[in-house]
N, C-alpha and C. Protein backbone atom coordinates (compact mmCIF):
# COMPACT_ATOMS: atom_id res chain seq x y z
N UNK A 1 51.25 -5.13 20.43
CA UNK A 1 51.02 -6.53 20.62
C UNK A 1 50.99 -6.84 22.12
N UNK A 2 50.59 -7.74 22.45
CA UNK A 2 50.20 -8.38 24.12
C UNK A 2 51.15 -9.26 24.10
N UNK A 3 51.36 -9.28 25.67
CA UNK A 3 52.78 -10.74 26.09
C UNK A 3 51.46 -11.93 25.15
N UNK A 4 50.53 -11.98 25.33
CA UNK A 4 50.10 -13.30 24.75
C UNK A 4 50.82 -14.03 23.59
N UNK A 5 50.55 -12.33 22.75
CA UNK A 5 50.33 -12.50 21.55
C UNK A 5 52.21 -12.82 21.08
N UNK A 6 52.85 -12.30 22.04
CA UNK A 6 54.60 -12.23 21.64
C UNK A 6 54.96 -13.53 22.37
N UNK A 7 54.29 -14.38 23.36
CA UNK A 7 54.44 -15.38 23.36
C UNK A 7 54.53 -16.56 22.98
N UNK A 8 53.35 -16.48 22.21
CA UNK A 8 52.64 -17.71 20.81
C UNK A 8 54.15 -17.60 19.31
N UNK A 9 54.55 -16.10 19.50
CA UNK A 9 55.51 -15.68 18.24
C UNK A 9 56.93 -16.11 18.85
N UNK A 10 57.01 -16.12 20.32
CA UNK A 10 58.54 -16.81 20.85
C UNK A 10 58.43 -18.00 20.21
N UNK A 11 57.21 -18.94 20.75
CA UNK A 11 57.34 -20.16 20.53
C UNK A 11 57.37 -20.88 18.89
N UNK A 12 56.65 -19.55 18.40
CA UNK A 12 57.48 -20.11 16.61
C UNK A 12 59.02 -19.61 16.87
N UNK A 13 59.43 -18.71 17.46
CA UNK A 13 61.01 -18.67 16.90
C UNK A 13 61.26 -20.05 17.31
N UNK A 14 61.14 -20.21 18.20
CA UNK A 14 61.76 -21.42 19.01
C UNK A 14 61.39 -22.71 18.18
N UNK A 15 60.06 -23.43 17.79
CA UNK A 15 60.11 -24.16 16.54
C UNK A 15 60.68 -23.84 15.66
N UNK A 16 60.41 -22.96 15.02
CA UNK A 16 61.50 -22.39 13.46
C UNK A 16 62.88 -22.76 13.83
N UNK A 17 63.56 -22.27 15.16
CA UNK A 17 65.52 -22.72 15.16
C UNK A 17 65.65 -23.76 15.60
N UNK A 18 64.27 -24.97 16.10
CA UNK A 18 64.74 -26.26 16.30
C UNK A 18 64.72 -26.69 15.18
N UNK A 19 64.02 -26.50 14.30
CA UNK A 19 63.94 -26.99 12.55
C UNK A 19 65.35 -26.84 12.34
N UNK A 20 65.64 -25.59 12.42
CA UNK A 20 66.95 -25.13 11.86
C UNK A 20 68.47 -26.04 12.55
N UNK A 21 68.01 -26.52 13.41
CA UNK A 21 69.09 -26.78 14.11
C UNK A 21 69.12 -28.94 13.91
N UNK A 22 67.95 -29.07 13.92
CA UNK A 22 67.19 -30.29 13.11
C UNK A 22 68.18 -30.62 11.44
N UNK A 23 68.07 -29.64 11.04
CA UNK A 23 68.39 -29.27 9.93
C UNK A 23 69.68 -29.53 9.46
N UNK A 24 70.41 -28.87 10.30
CA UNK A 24 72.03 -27.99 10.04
C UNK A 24 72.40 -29.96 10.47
N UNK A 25 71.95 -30.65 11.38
CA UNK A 25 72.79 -32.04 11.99
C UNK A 25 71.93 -32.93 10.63
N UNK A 26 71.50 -32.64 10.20
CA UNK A 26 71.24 -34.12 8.92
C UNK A 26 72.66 -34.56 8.51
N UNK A 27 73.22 -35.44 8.50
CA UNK A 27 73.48 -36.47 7.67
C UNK A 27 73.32 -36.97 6.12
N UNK A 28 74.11 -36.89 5.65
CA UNK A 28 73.99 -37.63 3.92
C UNK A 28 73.36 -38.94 4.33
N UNK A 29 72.30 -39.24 3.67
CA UNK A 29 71.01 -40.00 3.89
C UNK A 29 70.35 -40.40 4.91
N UNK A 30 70.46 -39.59 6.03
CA UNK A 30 68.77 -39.51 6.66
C UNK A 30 68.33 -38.28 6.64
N UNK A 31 67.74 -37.63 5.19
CA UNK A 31 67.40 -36.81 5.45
C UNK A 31 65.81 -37.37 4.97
N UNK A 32 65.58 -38.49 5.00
CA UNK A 32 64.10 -38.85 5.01
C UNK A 32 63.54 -38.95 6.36
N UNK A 33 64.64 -39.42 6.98
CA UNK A 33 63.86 -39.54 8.28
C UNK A 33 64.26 -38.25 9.12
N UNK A 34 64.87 -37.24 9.27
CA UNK A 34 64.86 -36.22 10.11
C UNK A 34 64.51 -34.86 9.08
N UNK A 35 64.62 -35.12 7.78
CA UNK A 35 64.24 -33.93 6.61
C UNK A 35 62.73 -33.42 6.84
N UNK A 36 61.75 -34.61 6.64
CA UNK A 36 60.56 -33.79 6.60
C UNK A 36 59.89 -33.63 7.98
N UNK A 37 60.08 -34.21 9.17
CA UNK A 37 59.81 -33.84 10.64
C UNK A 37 60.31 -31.80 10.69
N UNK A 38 61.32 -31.73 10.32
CA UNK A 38 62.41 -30.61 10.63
C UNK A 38 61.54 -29.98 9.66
N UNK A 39 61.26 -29.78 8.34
CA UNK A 39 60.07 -29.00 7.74
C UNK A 39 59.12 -28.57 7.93
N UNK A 40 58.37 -29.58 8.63
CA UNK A 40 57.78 -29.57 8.94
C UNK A 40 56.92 -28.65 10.30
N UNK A 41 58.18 -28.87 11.13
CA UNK A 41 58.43 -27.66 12.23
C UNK A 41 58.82 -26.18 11.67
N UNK A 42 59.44 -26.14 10.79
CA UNK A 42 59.74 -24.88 10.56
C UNK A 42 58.53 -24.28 9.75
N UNK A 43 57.82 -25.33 9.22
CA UNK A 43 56.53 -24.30 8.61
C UNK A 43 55.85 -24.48 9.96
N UNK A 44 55.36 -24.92 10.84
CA UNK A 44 54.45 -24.33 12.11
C UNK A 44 55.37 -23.54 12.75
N UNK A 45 56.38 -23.18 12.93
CA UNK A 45 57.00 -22.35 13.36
C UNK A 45 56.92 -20.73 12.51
N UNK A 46 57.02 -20.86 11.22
CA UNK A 46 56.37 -19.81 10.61
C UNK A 46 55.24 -19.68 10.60
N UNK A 47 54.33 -20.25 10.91
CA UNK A 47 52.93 -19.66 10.83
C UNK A 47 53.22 -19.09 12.33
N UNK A 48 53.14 -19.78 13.15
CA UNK A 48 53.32 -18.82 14.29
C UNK A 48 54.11 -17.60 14.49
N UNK A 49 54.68 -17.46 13.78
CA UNK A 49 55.61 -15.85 14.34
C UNK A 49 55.00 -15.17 13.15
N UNK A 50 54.53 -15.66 12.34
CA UNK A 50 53.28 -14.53 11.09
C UNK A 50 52.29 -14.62 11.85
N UNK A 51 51.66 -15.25 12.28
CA UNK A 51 50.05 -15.04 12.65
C UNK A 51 49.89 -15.11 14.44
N UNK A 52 50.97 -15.81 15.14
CA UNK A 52 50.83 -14.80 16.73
C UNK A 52 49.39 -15.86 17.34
N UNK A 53 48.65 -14.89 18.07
CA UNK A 53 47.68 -16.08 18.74
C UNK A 53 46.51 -16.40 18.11
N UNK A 54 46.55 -15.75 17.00
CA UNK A 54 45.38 -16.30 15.75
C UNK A 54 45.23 -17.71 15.83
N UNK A 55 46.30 -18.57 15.98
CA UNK A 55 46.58 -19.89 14.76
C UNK A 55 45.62 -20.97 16.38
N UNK A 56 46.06 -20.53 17.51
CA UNK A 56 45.22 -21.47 18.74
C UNK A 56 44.08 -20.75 18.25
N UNK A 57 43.30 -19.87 18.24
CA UNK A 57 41.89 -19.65 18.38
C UNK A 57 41.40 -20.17 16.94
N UNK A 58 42.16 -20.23 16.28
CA UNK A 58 42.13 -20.94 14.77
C UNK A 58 41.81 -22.37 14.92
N UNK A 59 42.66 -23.16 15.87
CA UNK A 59 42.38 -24.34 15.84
C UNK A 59 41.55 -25.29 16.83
N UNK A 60 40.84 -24.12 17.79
CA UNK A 60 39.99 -24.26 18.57
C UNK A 60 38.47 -23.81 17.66
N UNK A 61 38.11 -23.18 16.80
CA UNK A 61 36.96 -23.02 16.01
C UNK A 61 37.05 -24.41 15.73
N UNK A 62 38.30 -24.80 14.15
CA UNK A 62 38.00 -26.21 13.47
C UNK A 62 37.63 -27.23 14.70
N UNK A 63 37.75 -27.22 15.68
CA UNK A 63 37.74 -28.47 16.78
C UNK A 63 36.45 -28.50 17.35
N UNK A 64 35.51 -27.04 17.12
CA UNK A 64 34.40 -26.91 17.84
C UNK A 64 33.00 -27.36 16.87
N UNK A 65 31.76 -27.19 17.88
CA UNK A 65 30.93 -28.34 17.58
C UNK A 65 30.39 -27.38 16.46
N UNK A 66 30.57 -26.40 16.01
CA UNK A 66 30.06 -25.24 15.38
C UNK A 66 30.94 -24.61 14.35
N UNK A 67 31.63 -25.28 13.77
CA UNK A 67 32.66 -25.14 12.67
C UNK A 67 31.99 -24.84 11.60
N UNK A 68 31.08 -25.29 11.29
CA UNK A 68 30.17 -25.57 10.10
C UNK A 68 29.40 -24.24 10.21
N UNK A 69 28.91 -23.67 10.94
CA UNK A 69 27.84 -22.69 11.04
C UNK A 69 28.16 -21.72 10.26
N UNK A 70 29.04 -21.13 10.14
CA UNK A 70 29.22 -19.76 8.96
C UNK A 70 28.73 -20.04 7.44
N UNK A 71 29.13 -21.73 6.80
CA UNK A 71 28.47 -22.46 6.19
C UNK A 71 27.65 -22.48 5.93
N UNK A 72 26.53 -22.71 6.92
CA UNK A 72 25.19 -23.26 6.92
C UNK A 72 24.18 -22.21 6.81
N UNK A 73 24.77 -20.97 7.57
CA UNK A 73 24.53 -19.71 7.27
C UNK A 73 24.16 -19.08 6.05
N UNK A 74 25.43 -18.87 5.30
CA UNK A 74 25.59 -18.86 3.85
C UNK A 74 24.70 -19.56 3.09
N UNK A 75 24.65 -20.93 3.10
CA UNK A 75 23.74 -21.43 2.00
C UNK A 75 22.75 -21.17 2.34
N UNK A 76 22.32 -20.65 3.41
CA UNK A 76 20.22 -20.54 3.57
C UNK A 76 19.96 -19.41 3.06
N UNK A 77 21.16 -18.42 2.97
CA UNK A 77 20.77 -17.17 2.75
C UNK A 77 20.86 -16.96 0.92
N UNK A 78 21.47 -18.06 0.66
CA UNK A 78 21.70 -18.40 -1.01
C UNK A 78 20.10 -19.09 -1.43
N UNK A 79 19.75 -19.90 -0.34
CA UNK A 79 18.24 -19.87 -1.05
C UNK A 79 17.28 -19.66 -0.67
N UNK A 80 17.11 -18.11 -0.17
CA UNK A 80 16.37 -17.20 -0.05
C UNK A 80 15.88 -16.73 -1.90
C-alpha cells in the first residue's frame, strides 16, 4: 500500500473512534440527536479503512461531467 493510500485508511480510523467516542458520551435521550450523526461517521469511517483511496476517486467520477458515459456506452452497444 502507498502513504496515500494508508492515509485516506488513518483518516477512517480516526472517523470510526470519533463515532466511537461520539458514542460511548450519549446520554439517556439524546441519542437522536448525537445517535445518528455518530453512525453515521462510523459508517464513512468504515468505508474508508475498507476501501483506502478508492472512495475520493469514487466521488470525484459521481461529481464529474462524465458520470453517465459508461451508461451511454452500454446502451448503444445494446442496440446494435
Amino acid at each position: 500500500m502507498t502513504r496515500r493510500d494508508f492515509a485516506w485508511r488513518g483518516i477512517g480510523v480516526g472517523a470510526f473512534a470519533t463515532a466511537i467516542a461520539l458514542g460511548l458520551t450519549i446520554r439517556p435521550g439524546e441519542e437522536a440527536v448525537l445517535g445518528l450523526p455518530a453512525f453515521g461517521l462510523a459508517l464513512f469511517g468504515l468505508v474508508l479503512i475498507v476501501q483506502g483511496r478508492r472512495v475520493p476517486a469514487a466521488l470525484r467520477v459521481e461529481r464529474g461531467r462524465h458520470r453517465a458515459l459508461a451508461q451511454t456506452i452500454r446502451d448503444r452497444r445494446r442496440r446494435r
